[in-house]
C-alpha atoms as a PDB file:
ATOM      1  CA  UNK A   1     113.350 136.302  22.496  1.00  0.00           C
ATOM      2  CA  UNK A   2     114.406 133.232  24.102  1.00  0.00           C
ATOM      3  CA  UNK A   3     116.208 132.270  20.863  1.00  0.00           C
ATOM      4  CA  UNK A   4     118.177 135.423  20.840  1.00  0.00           C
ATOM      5  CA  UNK A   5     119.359 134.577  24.517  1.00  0.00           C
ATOM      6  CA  UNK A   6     120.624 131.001  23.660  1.00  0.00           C
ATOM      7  CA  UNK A   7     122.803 132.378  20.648  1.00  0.00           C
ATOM      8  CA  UNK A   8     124.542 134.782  22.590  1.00  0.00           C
ATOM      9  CA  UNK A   9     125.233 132.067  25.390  1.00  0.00           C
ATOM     10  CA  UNK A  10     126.597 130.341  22.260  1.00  0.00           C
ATOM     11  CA  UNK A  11     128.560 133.186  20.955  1.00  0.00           C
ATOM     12  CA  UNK A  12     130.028 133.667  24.332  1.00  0.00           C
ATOM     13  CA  UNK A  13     130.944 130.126  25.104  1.00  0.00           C
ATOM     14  CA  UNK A  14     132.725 129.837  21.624  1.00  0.00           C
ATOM     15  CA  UNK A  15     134.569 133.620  22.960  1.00  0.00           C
ATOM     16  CA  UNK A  16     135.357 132.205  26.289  1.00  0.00           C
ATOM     17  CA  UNK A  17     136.928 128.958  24.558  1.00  0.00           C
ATOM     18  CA  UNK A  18     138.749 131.069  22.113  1.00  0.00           C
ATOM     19  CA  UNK A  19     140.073 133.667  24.927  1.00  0.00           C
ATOM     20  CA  UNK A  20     140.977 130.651  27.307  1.00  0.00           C
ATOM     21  CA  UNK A  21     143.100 129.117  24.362  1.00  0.00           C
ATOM     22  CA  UNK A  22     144.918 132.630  23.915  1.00  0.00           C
ATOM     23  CA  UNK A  23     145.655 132.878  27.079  1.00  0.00           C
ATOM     24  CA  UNK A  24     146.965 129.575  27.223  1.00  0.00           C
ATOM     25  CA  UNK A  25     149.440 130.638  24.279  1.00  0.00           C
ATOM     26  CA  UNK A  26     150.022 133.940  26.357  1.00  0.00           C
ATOM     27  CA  UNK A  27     151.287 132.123  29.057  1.00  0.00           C
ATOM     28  CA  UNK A  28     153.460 129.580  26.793  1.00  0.00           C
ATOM     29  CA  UNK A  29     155.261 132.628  25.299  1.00  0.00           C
ATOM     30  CA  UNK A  30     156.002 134.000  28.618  1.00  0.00           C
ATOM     31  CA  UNK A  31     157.324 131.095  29.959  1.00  0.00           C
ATOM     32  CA  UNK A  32     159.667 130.389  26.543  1.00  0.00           C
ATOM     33  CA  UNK A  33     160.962 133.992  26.962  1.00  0.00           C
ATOM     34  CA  UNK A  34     161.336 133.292  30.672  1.00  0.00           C
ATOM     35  CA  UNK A  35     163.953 130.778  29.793  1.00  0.00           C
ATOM     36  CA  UNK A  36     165.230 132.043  26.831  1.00  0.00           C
ATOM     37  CA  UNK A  37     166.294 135.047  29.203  1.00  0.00           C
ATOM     38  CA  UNK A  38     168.004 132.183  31.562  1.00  0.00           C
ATOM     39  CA  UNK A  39     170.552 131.194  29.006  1.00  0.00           C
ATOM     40  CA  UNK A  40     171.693 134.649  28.414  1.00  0.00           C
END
């Protein structure tokens, strides 16, 4: 049982990383078509 509980704190460490770096992206984007917006 206690096996089971340490893989899904794995599996939702490696989602959290994952999730964090899309967001990270997310916010990127925005900002480029913040300021591609600006020189129009």
């Amino acid at each position: 049982m206690l096996q089971v509980i340490n893989l899904m704190k794995k599996i939702l460490q490696q989602m959290k990383k994952k999730i964090y770096k899309y967001q990270n992206q997310w916010i990127l984007v925005k900002h480029i078509i913040i300021l591609m917006k600006k020189e129009n």
